[in-house]
N, C-alpha and C. Protein backbone atom coordinates (compact mmCIF):
# COMPACT_ATOMS: atom_id res chain seq x y z
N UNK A 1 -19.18 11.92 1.08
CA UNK A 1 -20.02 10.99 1.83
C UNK A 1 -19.88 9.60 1.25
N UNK A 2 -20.12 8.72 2.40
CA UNK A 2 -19.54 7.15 1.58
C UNK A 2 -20.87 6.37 1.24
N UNK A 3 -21.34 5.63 0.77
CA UNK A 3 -22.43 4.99 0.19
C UNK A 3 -22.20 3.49 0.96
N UNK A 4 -22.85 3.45 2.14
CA UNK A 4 -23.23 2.22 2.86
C UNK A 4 -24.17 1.45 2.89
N UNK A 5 -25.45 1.77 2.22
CA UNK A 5 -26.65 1.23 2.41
C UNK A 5 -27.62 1.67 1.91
N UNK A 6 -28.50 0.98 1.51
CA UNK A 6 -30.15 1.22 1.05
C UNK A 6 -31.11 1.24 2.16
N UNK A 7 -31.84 2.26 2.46
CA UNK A 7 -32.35 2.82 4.13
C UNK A 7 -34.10 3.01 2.95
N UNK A 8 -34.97 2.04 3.10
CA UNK A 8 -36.22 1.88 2.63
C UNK A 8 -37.42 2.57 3.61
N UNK A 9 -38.11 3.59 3.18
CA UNK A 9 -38.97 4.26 4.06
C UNK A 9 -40.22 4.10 3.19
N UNK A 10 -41.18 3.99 3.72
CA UNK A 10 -42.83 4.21 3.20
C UNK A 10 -43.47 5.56 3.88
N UNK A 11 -43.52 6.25 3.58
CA UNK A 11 -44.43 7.53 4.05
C UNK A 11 -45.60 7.71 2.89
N UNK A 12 -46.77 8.09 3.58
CA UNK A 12 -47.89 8.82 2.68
C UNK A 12 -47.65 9.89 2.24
N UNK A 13 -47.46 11.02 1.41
CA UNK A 13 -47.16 12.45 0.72
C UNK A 13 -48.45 12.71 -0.33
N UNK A 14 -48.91 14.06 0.13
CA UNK A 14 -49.23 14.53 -0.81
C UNK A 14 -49.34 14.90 -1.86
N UNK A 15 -49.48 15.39 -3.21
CA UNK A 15 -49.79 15.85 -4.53
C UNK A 15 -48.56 16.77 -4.33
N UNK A 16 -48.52 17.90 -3.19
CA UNK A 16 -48.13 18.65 -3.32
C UNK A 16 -46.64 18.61 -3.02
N UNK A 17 -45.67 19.46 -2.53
CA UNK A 17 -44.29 19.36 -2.58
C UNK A 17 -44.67 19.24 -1.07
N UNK A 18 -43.83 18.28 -0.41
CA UNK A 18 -43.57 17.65 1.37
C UNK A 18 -42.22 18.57 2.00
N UNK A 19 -41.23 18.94 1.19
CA UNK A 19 -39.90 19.34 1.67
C UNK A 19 -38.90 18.23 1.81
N UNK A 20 -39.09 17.33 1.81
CA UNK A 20 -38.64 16.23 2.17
C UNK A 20 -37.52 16.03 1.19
N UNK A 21 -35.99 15.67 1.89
CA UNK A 21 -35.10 15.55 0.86
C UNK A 21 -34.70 14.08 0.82
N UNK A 22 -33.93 13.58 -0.32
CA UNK A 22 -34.25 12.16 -0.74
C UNK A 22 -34.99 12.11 -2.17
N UNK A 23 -34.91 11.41 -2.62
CA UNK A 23 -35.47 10.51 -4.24
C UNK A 23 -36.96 10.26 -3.79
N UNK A 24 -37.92 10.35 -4.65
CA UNK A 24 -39.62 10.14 -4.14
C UNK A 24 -39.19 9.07 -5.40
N UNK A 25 -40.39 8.20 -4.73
CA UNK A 25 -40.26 7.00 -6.22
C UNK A 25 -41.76 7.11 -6.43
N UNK A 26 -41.88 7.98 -8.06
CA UNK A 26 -43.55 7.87 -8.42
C UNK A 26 -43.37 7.05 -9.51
N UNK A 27 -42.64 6.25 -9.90
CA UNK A 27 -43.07 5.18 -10.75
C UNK A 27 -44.29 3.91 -10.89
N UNK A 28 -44.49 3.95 -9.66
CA UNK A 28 -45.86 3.42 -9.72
C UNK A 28 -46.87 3.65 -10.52
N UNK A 29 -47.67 2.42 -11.48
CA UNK A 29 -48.74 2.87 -11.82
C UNK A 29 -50.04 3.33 -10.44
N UNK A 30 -50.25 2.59 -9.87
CA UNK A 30 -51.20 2.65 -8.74
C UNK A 30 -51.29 4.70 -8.56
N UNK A 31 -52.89 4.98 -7.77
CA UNK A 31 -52.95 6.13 -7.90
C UNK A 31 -53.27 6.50 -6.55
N UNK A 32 -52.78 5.92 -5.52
CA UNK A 32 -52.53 6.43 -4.14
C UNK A 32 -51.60 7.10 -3.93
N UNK A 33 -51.64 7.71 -2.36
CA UNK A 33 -50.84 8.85 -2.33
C UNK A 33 -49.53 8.46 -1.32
N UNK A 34 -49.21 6.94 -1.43
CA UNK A 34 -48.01 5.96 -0.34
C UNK A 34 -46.85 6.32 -1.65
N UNK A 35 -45.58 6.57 -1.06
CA UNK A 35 -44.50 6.37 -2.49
C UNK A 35 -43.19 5.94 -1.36
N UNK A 36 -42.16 5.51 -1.95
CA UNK A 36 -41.07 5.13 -1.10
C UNK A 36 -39.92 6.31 -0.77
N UNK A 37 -39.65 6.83 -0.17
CA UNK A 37 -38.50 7.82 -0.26
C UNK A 37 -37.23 6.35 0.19
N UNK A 38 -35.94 6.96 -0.97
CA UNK A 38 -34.91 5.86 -0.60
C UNK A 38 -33.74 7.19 0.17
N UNK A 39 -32.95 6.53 1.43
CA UNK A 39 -32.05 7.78 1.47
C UNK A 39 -30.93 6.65 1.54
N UNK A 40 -29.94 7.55 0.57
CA UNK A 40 -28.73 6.15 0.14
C UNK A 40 -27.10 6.71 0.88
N UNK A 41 -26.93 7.74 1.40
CA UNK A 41 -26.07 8.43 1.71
C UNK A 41 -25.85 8.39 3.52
N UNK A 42 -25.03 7.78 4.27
CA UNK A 42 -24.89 8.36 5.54
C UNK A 42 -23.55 9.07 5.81
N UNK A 43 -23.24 9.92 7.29
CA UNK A 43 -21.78 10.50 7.50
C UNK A 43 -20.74 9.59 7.20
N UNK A 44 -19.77 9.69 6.15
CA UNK A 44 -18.90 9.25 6.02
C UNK A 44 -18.08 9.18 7.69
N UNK A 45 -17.87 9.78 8.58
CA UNK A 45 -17.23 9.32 9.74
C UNK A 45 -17.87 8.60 10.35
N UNK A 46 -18.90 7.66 9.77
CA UNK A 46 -19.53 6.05 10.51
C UNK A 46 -18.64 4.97 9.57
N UNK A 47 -18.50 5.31 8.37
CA UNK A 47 -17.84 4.28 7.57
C UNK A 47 -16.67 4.00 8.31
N UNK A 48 -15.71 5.55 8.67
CA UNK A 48 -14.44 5.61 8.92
C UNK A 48 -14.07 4.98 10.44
N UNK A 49 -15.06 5.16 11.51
CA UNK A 49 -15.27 4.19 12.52
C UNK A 49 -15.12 2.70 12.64
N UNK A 50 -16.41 2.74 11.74
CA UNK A 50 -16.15 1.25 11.57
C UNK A 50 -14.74 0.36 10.54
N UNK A 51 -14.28 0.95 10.13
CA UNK A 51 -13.21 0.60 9.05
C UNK A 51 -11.81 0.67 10.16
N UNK A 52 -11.75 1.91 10.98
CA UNK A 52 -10.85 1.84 11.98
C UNK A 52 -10.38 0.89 12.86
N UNK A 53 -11.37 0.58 13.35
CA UNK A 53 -12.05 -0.38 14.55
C UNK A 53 -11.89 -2.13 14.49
N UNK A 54 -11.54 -1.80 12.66
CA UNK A 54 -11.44 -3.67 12.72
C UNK A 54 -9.98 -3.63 12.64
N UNK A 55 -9.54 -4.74 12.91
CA UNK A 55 -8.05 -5.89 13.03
C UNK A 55 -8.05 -6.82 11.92
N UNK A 56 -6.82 -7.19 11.56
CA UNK A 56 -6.49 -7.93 10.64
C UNK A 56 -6.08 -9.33 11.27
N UNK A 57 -7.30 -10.28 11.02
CA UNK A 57 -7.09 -11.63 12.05
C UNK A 57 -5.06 -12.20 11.86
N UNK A 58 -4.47 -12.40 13.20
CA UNK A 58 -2.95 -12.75 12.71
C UNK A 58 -3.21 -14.28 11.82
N UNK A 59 -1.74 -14.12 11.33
CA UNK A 59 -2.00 -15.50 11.00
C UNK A 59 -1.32 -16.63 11.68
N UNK A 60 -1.65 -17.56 11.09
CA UNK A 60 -1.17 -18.65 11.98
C UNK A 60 -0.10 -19.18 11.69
N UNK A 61 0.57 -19.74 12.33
CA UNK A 61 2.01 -20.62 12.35
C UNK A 61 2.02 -21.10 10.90
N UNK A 62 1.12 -21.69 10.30
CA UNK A 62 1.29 -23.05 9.23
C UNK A 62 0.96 -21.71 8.40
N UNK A 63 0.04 -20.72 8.22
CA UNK A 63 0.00 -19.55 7.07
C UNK A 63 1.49 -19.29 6.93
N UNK A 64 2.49 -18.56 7.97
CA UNK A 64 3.37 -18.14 8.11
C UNK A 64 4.78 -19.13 7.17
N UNK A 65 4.21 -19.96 8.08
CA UNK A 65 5.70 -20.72 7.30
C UNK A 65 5.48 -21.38 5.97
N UNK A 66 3.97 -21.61 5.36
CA UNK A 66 3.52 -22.05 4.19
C UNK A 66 3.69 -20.48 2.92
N UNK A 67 3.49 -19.32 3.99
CA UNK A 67 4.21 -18.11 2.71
C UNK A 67 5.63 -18.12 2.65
N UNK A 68 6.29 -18.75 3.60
CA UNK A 68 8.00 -18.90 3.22
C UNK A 68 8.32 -19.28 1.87
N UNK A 69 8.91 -18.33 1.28
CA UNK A 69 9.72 -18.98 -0.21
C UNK A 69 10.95 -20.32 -0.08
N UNK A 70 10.89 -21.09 -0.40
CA UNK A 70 11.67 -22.33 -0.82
C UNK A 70 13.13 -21.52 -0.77
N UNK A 71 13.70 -20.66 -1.19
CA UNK A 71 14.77 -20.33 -1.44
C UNK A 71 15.52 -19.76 0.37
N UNK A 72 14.13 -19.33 0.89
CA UNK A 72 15.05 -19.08 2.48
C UNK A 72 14.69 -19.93 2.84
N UNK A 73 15.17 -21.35 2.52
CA UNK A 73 15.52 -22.57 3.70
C UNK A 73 16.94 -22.87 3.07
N UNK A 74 17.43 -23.11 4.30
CA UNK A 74 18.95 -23.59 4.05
C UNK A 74 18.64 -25.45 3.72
N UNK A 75 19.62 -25.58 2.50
CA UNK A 75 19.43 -27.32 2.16
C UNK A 75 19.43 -28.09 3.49
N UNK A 76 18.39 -29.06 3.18
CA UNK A 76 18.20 -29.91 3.98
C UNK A 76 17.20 -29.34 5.49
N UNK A 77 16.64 -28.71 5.22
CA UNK A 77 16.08 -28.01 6.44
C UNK A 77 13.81 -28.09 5.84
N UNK A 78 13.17 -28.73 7.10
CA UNK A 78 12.15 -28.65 6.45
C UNK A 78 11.04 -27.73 7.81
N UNK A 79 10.14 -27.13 7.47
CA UNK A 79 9.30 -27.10 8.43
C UNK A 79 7.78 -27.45 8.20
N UNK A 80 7.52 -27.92 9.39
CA UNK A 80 6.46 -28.80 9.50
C UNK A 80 4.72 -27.34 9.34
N UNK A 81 4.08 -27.87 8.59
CA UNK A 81 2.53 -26.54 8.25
C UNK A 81 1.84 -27.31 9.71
N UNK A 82 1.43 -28.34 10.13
CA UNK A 82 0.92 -28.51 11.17
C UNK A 82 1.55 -29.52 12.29
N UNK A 83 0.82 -29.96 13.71
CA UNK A 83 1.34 -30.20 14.68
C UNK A 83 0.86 -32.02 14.24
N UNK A 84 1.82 -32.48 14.82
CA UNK A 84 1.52 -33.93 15.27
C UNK A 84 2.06 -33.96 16.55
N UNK A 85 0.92 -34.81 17.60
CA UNK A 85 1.33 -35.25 18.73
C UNK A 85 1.45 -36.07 19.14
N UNK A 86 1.15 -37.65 18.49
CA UNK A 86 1.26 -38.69 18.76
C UNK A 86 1.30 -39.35 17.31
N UNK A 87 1.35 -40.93 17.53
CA UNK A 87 1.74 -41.73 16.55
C UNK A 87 2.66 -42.29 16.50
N UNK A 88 3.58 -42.97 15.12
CA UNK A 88 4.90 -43.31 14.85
C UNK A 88 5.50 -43.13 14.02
N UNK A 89 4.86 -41.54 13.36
CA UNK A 89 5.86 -41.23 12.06
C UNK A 89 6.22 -39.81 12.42
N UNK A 90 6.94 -39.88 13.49
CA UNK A 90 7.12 -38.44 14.19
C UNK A 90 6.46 -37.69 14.60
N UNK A 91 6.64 -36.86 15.70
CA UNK A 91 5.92 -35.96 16.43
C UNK A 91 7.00 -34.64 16.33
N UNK A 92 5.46 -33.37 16.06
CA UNK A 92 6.68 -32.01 16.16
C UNK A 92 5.28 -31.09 16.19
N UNK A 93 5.60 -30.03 16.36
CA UNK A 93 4.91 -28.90 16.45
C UNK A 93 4.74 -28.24 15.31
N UNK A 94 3.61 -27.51 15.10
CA UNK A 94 3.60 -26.22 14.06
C UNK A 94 4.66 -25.72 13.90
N UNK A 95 5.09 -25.16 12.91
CA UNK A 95 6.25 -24.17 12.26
C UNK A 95 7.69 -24.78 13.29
N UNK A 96 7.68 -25.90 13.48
CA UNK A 96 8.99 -26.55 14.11
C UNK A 96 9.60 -27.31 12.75
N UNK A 97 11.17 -26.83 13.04
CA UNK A 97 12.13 -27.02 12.07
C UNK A 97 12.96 -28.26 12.04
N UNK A 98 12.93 -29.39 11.27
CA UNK A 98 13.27 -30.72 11.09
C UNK A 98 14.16 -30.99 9.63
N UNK A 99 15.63 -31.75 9.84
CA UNK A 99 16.14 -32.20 8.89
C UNK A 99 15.88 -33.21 8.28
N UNK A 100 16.01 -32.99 6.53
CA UNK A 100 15.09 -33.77 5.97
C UNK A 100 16.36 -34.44 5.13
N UNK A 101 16.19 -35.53 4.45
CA UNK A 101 17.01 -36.06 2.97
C UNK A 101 16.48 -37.41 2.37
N UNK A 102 16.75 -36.97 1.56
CA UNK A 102 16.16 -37.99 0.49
C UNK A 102 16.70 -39.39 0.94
N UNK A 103 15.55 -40.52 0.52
CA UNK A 103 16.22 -41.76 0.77
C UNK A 103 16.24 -42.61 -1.04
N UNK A 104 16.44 -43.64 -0.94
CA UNK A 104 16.43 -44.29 -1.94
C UNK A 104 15.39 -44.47 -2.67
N UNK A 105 14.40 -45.00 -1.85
CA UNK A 105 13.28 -45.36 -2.82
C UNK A 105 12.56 -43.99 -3.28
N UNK A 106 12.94 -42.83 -3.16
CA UNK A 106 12.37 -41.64 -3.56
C UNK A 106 11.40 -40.33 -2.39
N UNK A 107 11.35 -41.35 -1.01
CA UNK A 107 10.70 -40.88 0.07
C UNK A 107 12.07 -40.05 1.01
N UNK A 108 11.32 -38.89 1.76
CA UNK A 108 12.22 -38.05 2.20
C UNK A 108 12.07 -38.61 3.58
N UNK A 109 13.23 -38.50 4.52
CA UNK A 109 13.20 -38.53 6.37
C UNK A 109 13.47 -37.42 6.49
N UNK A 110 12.55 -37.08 7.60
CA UNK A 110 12.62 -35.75 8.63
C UNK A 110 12.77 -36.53 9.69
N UNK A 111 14.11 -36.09 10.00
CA UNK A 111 14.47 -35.50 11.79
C UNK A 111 14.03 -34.36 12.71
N UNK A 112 13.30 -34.71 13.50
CA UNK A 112 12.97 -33.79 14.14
C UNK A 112 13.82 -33.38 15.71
N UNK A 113 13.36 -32.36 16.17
CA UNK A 113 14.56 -31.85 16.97
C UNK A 113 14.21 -32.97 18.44
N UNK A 114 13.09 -33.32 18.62
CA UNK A 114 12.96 -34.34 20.05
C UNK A 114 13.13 -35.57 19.69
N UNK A 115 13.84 -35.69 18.32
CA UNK A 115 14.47 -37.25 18.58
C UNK A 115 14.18 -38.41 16.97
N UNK A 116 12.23 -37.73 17.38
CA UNK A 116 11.45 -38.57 16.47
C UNK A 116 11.79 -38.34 15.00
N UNK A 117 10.96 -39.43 13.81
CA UNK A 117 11.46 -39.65 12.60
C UNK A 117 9.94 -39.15 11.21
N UNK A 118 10.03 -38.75 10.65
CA UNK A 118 8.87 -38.75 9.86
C UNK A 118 9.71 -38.87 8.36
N UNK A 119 8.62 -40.47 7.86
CA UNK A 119 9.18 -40.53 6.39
C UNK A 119 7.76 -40.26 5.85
N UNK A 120 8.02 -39.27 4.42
CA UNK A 120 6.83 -39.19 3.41
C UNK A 120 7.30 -38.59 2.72
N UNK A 121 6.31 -39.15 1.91
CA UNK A 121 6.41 -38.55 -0.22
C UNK A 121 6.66 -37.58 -0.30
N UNK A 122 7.64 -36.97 -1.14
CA UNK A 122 7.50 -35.66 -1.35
C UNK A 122 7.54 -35.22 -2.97
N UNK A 123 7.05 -33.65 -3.02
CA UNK A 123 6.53 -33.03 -1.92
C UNK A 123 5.14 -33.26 -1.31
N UNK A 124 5.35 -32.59 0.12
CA UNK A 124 4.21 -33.53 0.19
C UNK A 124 3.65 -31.67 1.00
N UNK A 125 2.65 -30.81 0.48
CA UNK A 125 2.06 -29.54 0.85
C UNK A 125 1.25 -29.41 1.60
N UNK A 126 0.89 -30.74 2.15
CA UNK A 126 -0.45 -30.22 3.39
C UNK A 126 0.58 -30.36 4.58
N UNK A 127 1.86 -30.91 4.93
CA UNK A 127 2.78 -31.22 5.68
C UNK A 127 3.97 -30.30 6.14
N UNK A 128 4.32 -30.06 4.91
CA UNK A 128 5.65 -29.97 4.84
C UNK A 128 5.80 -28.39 4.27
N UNK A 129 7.18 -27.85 4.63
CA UNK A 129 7.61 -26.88 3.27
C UNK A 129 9.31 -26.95 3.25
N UNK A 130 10.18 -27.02 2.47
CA UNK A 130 11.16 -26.60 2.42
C UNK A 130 12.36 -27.65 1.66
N UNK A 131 13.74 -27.54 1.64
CA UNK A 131 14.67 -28.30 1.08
C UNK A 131 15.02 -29.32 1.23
N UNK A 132 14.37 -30.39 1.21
CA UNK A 132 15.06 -31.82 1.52
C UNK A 132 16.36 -31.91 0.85
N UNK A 133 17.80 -32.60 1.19
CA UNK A 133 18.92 -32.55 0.73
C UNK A 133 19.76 -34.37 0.54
């Protein structure tokens, strides 16, 4: 049986034995005849229901290509963790794949495949993942 929960009951009981199965809690000093029965145990095939029943949320584009190891990108190849859609330092999509290389002053260019240009620091991890060349 699987242990899901603390299930709190108040019943009145007598002195005498009730039948009642479950833990009686007479730790109380007080000398009334109220005590708590706790029942801590339900059918393990409610756990197994509910444990069945859930999904593993997918992940997303930028999870996906942000668990890519550095070593499977071919040099010079970068992909983008999120989308840009406007602006003037390039536009590209989630997990869309753009050539990158180093420039002089130490900043990388990405080419992207519709044309546009994105220069930034690298590395740069809220952006980017992969081999600039």
């Amino acid at each position: 049986m699987a242990l899901l929960g603390l299930y709190h009951v108040k019943r009145s009981v007598s002195k005498q034995s009730t039948g009642l199965s479950g833990t009686t809690d007479t730790s109380s000093a007080s000398t009334d005849s109220t005590s708590s029965i706790h029942y801590l145990k339900r059918p393990s095939f409610c756990q197994a229901e509910t444990v069945s029943s859930r999904k593993a949320p997918e992940p997303s584009a930028a999870q996906h290509v942000a668990r890519l190891s550095i070593a499977g990108f071919v040099d010079g190849q970068v992909a983008a963790l999120a989308e840009r859609s406007a602006g003037d330092n390039g536009t590209f999509q989630t997990g869309q794949i753009g050539q990158a290389s180093w420039q002089e002053d130490g900043s990388v260019q990405i080419e992207w495949p519709n044309g546009s240009t994105t220069r930034t620091a690298w590395p740069n991890h809220s952006w980017y993942r992969g081999k600039p060349c």
